[in-house]
C-alpha atoms as a PDB file:
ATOM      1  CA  UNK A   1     -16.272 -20.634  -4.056  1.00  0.00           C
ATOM      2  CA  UNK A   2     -13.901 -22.619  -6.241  1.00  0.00           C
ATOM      3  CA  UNK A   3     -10.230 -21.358  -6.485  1.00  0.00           C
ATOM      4  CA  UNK A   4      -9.955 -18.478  -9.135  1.00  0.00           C
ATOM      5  CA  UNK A   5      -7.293 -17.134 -11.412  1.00  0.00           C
ATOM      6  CA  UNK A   6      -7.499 -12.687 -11.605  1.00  0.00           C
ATOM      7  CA  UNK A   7      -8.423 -13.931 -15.058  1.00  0.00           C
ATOM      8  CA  UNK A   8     -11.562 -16.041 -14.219  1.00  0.00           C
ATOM      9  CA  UNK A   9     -12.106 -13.330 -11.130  1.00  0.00           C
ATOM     10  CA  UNK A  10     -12.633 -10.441 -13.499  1.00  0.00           C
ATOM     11  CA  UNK A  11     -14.672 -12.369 -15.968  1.00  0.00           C
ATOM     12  CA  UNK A  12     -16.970 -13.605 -13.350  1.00  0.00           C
ATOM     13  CA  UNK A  13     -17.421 -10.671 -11.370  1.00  0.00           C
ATOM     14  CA  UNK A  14     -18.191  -8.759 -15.189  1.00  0.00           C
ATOM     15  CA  UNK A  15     -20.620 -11.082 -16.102  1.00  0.00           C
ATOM     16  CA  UNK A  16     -22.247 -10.847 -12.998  1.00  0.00           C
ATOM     17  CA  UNK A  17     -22.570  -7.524 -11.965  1.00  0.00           C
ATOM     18  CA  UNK A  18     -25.302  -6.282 -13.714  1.00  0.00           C
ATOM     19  CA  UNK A  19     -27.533  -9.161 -12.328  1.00  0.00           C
ATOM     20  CA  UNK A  20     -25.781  -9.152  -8.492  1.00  0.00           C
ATOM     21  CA  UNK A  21     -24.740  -5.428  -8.358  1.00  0.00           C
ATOM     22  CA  UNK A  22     -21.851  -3.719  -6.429  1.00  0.00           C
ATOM     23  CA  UNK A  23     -23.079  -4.236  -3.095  1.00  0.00           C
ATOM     24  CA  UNK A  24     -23.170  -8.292  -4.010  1.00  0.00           C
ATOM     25  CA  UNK A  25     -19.905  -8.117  -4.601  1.00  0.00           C
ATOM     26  CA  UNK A  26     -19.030  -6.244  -1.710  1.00  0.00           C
ATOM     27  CA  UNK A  27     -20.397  -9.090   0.610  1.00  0.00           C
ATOM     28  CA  UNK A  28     -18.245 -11.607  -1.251  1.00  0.00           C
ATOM     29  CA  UNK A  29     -15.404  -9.778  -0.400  1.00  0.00           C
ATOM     30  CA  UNK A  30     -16.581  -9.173   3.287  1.00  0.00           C
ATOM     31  CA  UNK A  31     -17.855 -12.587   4.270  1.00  0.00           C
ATOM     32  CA  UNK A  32     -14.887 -13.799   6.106  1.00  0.00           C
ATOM     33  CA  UNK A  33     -15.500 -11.889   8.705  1.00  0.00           C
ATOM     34  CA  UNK A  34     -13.702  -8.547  10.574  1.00  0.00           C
ATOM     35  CA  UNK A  35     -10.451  -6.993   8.837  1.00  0.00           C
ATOM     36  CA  UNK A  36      -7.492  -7.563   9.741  1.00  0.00           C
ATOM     37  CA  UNK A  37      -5.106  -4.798  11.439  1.00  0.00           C
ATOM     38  CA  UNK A  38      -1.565  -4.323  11.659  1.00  0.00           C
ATOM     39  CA  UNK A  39      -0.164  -2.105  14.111  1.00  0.00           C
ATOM     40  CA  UNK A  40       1.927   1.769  14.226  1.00  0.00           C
ATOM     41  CA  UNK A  41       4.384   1.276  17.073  1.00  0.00           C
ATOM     42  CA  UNK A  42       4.767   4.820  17.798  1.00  0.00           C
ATOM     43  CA  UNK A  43       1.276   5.182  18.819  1.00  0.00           C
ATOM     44  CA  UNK A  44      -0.576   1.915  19.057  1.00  0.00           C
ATOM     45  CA  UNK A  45      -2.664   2.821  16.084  1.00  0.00           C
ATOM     46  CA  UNK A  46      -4.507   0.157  14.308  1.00  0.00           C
ATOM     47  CA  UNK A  47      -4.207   0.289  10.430  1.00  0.00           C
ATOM     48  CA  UNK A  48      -6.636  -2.450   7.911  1.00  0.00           C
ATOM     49  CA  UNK A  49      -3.876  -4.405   6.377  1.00  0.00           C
ATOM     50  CA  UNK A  50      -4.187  -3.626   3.108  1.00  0.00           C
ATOM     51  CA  UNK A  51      -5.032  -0.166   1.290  1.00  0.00           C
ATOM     52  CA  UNK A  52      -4.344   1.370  -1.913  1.00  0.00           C
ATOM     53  CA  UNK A  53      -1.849   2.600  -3.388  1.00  0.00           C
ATOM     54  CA  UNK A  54      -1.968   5.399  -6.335  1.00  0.00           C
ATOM     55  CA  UNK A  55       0.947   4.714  -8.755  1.00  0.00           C
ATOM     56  CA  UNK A  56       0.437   2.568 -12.184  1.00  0.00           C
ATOM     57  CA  UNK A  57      -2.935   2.005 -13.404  1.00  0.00           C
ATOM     58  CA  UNK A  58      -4.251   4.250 -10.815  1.00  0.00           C
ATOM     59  CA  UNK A  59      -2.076   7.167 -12.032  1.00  0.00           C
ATOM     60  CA  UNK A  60      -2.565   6.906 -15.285  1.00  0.00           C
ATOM     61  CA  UNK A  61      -6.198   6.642 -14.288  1.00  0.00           C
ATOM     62  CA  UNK A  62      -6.059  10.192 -12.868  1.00  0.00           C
ATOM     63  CA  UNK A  63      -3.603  11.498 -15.755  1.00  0.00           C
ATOM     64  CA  UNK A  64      -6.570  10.870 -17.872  1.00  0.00           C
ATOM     65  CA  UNK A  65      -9.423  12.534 -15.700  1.00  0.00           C
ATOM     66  CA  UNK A  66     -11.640   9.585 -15.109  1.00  0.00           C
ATOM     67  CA  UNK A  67     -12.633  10.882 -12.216  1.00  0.00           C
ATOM     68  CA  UNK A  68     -15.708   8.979 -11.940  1.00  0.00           C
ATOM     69  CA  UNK A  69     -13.338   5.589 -11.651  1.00  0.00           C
ATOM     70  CA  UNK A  70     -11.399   7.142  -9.273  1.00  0.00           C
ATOM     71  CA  UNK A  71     -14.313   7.862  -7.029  1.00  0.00           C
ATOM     72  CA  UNK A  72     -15.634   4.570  -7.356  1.00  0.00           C
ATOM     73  CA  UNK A  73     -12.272   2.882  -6.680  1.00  0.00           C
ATOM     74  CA  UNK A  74     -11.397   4.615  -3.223  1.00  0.00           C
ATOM     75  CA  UNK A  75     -15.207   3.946  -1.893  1.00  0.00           C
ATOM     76  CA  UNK A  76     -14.947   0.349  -2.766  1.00  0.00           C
ATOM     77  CA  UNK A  77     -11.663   0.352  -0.653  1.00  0.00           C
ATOM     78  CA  UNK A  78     -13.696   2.356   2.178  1.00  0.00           C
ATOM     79  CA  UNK A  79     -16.720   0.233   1.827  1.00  0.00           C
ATOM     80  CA  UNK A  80     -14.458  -3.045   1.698  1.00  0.00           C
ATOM     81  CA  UNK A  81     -13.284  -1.851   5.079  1.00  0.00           C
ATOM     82  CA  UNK A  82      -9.701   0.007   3.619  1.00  0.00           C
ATOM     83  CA  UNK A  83      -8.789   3.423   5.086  1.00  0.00           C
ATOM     84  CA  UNK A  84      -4.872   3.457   4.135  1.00  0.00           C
ATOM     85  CA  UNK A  85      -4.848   5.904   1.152  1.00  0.00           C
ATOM     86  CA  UNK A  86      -0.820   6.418  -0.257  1.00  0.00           C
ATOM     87  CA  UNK A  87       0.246   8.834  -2.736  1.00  0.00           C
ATOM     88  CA  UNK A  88       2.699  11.031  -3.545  1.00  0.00           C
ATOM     89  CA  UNK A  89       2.762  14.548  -5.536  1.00  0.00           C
ATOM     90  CA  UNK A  90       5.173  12.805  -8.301  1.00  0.00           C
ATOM     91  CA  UNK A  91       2.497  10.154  -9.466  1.00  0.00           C
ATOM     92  CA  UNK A  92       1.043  12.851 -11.958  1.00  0.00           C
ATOM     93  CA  UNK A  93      -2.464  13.615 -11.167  1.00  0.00           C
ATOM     94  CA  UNK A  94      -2.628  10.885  -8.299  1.00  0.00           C
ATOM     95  CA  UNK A  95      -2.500  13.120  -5.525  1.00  0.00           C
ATOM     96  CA  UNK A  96      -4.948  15.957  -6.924  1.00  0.00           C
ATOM     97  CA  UNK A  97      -7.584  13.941  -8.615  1.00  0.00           C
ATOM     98  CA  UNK A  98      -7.193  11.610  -5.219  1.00  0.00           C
ATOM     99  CA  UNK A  99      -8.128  14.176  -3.233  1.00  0.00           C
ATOM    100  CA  UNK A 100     -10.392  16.198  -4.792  1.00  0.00           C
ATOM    101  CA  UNK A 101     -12.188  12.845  -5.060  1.00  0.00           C
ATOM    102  CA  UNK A 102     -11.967  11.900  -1.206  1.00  0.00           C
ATOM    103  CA  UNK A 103     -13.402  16.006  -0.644  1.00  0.00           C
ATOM    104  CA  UNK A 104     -16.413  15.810  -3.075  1.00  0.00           C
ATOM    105  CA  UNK A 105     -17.265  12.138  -1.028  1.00  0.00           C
ATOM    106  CA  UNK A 106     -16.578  14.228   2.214  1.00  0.00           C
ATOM    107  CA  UNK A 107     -14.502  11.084   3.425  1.00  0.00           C
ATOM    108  CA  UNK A 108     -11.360  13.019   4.796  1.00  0.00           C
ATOM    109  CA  UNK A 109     -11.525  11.809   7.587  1.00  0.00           C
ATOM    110  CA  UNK A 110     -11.792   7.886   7.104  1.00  0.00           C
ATOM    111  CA  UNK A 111      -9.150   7.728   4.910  1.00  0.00           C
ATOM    112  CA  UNK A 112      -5.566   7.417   6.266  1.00  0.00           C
ATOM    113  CA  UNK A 113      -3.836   9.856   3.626  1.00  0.00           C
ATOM    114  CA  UNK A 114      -0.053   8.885   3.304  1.00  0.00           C
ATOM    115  CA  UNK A 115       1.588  11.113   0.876  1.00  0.00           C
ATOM    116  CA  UNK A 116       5.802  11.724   0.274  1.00  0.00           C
ATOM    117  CA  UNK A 117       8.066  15.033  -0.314  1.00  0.00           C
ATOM    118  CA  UNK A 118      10.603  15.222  -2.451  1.00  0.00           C
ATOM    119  CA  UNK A 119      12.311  18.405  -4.251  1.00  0.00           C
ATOM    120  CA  UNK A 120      15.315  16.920  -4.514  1.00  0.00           C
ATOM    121  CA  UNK A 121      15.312  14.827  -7.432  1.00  0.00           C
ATOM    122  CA  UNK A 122      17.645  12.503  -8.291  1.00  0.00           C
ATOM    123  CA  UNK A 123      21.185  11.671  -8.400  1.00  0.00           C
ATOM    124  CA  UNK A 124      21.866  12.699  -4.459  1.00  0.00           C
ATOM    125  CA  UNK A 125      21.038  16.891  -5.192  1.00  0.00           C
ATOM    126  CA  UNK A 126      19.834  18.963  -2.413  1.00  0.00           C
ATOM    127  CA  UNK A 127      16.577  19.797  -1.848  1.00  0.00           C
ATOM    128  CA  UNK A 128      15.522  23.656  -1.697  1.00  0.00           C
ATOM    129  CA  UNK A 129      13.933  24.278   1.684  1.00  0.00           C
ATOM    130  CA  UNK A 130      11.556  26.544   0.468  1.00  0.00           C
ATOM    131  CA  UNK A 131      10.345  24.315  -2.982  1.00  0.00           C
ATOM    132  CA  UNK A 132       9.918  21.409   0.357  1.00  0.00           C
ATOM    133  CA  UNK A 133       7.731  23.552   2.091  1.00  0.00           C
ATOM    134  CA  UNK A 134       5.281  24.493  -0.582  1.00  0.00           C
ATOM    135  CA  UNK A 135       5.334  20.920  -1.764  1.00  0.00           C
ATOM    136  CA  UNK A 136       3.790  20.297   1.658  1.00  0.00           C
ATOM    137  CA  UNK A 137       1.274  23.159   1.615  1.00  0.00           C
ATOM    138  CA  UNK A 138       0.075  21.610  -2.006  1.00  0.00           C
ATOM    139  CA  UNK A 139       0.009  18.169  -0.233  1.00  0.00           C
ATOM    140  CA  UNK A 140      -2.212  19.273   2.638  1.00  0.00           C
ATOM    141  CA  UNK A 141      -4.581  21.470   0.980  1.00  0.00           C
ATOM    142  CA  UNK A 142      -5.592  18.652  -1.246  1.00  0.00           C
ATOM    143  CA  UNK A 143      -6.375  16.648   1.479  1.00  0.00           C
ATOM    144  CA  UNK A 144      -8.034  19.454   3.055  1.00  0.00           C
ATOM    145  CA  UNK A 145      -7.672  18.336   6.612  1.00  0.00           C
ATOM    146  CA  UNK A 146      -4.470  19.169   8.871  1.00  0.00           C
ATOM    147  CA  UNK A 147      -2.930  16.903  10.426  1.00  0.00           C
ATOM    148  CA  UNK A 148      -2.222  14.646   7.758  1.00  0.00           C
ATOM    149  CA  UNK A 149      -1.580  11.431   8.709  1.00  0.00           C
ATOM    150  CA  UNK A 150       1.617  10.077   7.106  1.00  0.00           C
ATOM    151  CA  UNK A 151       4.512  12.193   4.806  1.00  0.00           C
ATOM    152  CA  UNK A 152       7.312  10.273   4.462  1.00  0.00           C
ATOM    153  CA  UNK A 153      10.779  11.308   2.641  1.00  0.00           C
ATOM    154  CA  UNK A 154      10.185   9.632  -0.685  1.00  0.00           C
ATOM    155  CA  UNK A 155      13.418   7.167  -1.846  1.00  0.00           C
ATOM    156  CA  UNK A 156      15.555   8.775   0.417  1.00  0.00           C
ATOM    157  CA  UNK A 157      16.020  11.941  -1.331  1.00  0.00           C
ATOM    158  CA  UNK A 158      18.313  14.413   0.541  1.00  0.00           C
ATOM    159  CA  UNK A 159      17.486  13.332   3.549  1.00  0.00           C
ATOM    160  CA  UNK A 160      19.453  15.302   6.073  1.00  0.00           C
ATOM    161  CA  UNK A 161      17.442  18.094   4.434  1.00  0.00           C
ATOM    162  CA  UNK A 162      13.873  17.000   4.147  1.00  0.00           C
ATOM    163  CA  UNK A 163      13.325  14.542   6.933  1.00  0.00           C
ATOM    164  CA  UNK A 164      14.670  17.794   9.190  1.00  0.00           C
ATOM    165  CA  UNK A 165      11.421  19.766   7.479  1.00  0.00           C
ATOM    166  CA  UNK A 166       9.310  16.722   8.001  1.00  0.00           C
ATOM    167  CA  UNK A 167      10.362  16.406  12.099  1.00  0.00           C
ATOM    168  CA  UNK A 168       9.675  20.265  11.884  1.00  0.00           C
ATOM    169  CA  UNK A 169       5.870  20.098  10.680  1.00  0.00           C
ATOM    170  CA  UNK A 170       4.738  17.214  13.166  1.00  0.00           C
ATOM    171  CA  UNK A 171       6.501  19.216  15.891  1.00  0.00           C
ATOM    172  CA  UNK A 172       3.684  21.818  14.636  1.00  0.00           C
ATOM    173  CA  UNK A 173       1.347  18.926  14.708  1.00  0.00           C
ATOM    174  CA  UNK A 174       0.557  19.423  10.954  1.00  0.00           C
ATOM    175  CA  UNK A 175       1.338  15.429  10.588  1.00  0.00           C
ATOM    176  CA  UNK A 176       0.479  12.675  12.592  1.00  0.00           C
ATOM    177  CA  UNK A 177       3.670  10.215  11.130  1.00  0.00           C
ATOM    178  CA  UNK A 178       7.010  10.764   9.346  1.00  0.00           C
ATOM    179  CA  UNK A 179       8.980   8.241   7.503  1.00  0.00           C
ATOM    180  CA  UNK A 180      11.229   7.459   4.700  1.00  0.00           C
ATOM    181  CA  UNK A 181      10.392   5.458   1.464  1.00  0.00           C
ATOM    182  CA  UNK A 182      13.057   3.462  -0.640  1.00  0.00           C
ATOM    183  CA  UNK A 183      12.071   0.730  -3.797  1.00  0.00           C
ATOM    184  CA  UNK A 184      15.553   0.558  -4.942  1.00  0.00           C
ATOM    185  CA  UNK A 185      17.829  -1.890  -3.592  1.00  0.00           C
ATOM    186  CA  UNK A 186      21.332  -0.031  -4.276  1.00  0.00           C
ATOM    187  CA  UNK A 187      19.628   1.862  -1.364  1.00  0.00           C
ATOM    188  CA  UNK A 188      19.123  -0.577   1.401  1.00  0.00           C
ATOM    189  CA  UNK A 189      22.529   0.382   2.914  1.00  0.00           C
ATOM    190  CA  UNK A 190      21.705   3.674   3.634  1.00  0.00           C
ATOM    191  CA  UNK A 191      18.229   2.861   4.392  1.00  0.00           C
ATOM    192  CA  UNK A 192      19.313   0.217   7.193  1.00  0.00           C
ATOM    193  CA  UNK A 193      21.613   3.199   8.418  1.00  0.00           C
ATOM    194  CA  UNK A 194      18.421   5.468   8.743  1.00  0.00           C
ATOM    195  CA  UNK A 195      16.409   2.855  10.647  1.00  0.00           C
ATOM    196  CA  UNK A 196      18.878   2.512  13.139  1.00  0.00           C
ATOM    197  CA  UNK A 197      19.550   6.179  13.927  1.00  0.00           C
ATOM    198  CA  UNK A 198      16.262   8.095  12.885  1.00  0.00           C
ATOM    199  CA  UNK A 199      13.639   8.533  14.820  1.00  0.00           C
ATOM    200  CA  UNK A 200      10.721   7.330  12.493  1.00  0.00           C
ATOM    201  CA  UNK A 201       7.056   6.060  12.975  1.00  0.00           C
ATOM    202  CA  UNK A 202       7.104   4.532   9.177  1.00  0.00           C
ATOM    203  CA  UNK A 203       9.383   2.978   6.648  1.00  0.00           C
ATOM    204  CA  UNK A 204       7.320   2.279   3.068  1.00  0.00           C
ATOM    205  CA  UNK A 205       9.558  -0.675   1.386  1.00  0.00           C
ATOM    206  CA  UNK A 206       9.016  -3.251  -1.601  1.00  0.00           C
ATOM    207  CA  UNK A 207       7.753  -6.773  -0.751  1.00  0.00           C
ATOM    208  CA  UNK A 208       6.818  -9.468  -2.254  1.00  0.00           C
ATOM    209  CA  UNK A 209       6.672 -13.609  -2.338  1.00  0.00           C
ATOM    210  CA  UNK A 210       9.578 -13.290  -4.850  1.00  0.00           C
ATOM    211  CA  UNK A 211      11.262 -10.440  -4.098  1.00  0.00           C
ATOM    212  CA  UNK A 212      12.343 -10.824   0.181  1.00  0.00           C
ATOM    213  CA  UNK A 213      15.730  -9.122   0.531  1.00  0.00           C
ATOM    214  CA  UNK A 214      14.052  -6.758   3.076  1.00  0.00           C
ATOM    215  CA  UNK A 215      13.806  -9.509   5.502  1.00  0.00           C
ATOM    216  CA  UNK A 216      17.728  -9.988   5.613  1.00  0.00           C
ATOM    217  CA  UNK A 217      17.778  -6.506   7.791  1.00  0.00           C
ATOM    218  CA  UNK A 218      15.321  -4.000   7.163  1.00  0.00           C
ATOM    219  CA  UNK A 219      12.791  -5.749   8.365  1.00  0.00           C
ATOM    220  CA  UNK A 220      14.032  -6.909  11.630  1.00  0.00           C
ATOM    221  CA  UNK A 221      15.722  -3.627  12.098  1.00  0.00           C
ATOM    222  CA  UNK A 222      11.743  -1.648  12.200  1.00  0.00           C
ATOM    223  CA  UNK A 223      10.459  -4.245  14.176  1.00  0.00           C
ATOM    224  CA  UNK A 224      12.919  -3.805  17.279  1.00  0.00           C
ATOM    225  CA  UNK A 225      12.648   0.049  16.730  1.00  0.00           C
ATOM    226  CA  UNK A 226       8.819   0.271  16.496  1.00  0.00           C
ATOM    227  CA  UNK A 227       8.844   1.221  13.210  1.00  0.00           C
ATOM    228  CA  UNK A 228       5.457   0.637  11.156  1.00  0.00           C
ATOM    229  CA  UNK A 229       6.370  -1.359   7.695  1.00  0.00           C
ATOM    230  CA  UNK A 230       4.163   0.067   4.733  1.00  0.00           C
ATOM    231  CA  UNK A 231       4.589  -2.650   1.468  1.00  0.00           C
ATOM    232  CA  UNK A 232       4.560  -1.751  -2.275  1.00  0.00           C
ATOM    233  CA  UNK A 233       4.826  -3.412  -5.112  1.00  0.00           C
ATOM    234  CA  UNK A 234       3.873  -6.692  -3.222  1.00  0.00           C
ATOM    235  CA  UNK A 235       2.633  -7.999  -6.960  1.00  0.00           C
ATOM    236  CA  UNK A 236       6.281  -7.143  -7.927  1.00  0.00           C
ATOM    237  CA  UNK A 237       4.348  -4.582 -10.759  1.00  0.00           C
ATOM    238  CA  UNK A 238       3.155  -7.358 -13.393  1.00  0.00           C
ATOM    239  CA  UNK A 239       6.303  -9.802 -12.549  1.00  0.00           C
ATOM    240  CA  UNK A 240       4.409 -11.978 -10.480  1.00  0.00           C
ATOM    241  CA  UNK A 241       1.188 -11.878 -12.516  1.00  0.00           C
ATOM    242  CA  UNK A 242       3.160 -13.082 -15.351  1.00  0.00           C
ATOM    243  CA  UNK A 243       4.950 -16.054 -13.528  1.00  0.00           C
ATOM    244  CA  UNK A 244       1.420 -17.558 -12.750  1.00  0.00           C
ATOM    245  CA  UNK A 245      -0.207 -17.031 -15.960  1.00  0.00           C
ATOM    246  CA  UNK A 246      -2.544 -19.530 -16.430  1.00  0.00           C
ATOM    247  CA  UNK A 247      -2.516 -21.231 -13.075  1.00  0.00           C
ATOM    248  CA  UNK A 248      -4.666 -21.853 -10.705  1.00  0.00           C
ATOM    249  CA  UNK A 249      -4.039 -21.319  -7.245  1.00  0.00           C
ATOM    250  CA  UNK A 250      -3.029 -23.644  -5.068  1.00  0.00           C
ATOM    251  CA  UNK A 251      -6.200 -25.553  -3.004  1.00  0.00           C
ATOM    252  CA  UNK A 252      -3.715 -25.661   0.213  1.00  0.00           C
ATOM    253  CA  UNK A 253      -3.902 -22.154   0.336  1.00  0.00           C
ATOM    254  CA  UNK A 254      -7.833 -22.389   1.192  1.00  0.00           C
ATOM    255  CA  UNK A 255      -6.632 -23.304   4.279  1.00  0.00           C
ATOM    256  CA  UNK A 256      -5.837 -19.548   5.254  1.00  0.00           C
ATOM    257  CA  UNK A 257      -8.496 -17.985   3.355  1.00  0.00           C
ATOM    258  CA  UNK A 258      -6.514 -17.597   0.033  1.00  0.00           C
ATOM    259  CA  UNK A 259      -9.260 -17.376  -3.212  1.00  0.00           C
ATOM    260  CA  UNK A 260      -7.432 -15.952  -5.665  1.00  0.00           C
ATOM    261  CA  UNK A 261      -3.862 -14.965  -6.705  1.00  0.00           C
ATOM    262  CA  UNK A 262      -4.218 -11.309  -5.759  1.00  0.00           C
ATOM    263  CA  UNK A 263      -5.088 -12.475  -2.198  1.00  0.00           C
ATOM    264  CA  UNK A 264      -2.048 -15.144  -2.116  1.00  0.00           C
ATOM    265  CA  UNK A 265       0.348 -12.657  -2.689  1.00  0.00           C
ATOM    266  CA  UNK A 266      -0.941  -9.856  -0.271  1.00  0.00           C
ATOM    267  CA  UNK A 267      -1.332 -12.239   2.264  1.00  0.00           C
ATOM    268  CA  UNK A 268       2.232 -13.498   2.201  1.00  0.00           C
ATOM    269  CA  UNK A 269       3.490 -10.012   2.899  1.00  0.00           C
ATOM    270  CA  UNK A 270       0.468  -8.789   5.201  1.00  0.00           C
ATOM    271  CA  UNK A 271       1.493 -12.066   7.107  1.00  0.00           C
ATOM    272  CA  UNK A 272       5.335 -11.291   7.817  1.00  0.00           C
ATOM    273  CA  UNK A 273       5.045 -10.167  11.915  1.00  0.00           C
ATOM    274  CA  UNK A 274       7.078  -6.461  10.848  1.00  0.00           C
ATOM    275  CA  UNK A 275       4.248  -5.667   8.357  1.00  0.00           C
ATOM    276  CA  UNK A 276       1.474  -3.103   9.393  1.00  0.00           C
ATOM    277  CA  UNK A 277      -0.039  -2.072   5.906  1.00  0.00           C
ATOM    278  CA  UNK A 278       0.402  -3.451   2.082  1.00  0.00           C
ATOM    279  CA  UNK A 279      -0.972  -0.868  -0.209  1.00  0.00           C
ATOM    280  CA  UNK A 280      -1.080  -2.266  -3.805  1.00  0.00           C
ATOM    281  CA  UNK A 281      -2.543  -0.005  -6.471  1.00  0.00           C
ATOM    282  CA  UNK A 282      -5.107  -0.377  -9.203  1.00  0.00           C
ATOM    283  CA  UNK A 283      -7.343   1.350 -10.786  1.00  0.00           C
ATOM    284  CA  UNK A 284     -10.731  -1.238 -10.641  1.00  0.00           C
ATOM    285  CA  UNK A 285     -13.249  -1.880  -8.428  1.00  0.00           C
ATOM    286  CA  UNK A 286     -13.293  -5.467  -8.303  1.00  0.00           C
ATOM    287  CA  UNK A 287      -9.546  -5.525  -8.520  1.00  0.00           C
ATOM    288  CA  UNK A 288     -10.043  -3.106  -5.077  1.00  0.00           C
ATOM    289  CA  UNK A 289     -12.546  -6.098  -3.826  1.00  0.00           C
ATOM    290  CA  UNK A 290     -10.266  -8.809  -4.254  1.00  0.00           C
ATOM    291  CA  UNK A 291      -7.616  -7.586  -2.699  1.00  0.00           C
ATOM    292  CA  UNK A 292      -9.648  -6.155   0.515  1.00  0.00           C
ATOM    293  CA  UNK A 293     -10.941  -9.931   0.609  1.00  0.00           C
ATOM    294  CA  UNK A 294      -7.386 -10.495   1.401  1.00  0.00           C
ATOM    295  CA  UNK A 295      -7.587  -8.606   4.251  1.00  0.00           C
ATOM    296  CA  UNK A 296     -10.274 -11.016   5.886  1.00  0.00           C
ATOM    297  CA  UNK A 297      -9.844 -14.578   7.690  1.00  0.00           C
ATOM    298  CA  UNK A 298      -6.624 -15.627   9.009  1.00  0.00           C
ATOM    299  CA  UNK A 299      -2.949 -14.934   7.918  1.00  0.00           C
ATOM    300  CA  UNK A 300      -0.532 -17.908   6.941  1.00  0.00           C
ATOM    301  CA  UNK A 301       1.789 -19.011   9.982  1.00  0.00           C
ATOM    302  CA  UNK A 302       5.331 -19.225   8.928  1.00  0.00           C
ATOM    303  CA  UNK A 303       4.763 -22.827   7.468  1.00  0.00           C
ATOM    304  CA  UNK A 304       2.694 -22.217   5.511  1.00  0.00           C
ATOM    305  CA  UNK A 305       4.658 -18.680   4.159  1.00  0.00           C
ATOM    306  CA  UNK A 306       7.539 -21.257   3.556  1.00  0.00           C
ATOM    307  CA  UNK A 307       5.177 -23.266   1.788  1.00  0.00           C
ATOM    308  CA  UNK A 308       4.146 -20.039  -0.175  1.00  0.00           C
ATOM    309  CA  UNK A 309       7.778 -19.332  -1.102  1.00  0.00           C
ATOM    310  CA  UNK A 310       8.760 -22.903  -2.277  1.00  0.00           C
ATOM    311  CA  UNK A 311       5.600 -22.619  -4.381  1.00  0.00           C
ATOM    312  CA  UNK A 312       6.418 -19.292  -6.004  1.00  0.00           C
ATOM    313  CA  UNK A 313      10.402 -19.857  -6.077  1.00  0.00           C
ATOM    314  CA  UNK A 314       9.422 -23.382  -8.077  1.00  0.00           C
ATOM    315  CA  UNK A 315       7.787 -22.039 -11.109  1.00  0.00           C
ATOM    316  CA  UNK A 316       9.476 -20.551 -14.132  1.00  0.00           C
ATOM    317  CA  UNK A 317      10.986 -17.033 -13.647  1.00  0.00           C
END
């Protein structure tokens, strides 16, 4: 298949799917072969490389009730070989709809649910103990299957308080994994303090082919303490989108399996060796597709990531 902008992708797969059908499309995405797996340290665990996330179009999705779309989204990243579900109860209806959804499908248990707590707010406040817990409860009954599988201590938020509560329910075996999430980098100081002294299974950053600060520390820090890297925002929201607008991709990129742009830039980060899961959200099914497809074939060696950088770092910001 000739090289595609999302553009072309989406107009293709439109006008085709009423003559080819989902399941058509679902062998384009599939045809490289096996998924690909990164790996949970603490356990050994193998995770599909990419997933989906449930901020953005997908919570606005949910805000509005289109159910249906959500069901249809989360099987297409189950049937495209996906398991890694991440959420958290402040995307609006994310979580609920999410799992109400993943319930009615009676899926529970293929999908990796990775959801966050957070009372605390912002601005460094404490977190009430008791609000924590029945955040939690609320969390796990709309999964409706204990243990969950990942809760992590979203952006950091009164940590000494909430990643205590967090230790506390998977010493009760009510979670798998425990982590701690931070997008912001006025953070990474403290965060690179956590990694070193905390005992944690995951660490949910943002990564991208522009945006690579975490490898200056963070990154090397959870790989020599065997600690599972979970990516957002690896399309840098709509910055990247917008910095190949109207390009094609790049026919060297073939070489590692690379269709699309979607697939260049989730490969990039599924491809650094401290990465075990890049979860980028939408809200469509062939947007879910493409990026599963990226999932498939081979990863690009560190050439050919340079090669990806120089590429990306070249064109217009």
């Amino acid at each position: 298949m000739p090289m595609l902008t999302r553009r072309e992708y989406l107009k293709l797969t439109a006008g085709a799917a009423g003559a080819l059908g989902f399941q058509s499309r679902l062998s384009w995405a599939q045809e490289d072969g096996p998924i690909l797996t990164g790996t949970i340290p603490s356990s050994g665990e193998q995770l599909p490389m990419v997933g989906l996330g449930s901020s953005a179009t997908f919570r606005r999705l949910a805000d509005a009730g289109e159910t249906t779309a959500i069901r249809e989204v989360i099987q297409a990243l189950l049937d495209g070989g996906g398991t890694v579900f991440d959420t958290a109860p402040s995307y609006g209806s994310a979580e609920a709809v999410a799992g109400k959804v993943v319930n009615e499908l009676k899926v529970e248990d293929r999908v990796f649910w990775a959801t966050k707590l957070n009372v605390a707010g912002r601005g460094g406040a404490r977190a009430d103990p008791e609000k924590a817990w029945a955040q939690l409860e609320t969390s796990i009954t709309r999964l409706g299957r204990e243990p969950v599988d990942l809760i992590q201590v979203h952006n950091l938020a009164d940590m000494p308080t909430q990643f205590k509560i967090l230790q506390e329910l998977k010493a009760r075996e009510r979670v798998r994994y425990i982590g701690v999430t931070s997008t912001f980098k006025p953070q990474y100081d403290a965060l690179e303090t956590i990694l070193t002294k905390e005992p944690l299974d995951f660490v949910g950053i943002d990564y991208a082919v522009d945006n690579r600060d975490a490898e200056n520390k963070l990154l090397p820090i959870a790989r020599e303490r065997g600690i599972a890297v979970m990516v957002y925002l690896p399309f840098g929201r709509t910055r990247l989108w917008q910095r190949v607008a109207n390009r094609t991709v790049p026919e060297w990129a073939a070489e590692f399996g690379v269709r699309t742009w979607a697939q260049f830039f989730l490969k990039f980060a599924a491809s650094h060796p401290a990465i075990t899961v890049v979860t980028p959200a939408t809200s469509k099914v062939t947007h879910m597709l493409d990026n599963m497809a990226a999932a498939r074939g081979r990863l690009p060696d560190e050439a050919e990531r340079q090669r990806m950088v120089a590429y990306v770092d070249a064109l217009p910001a």
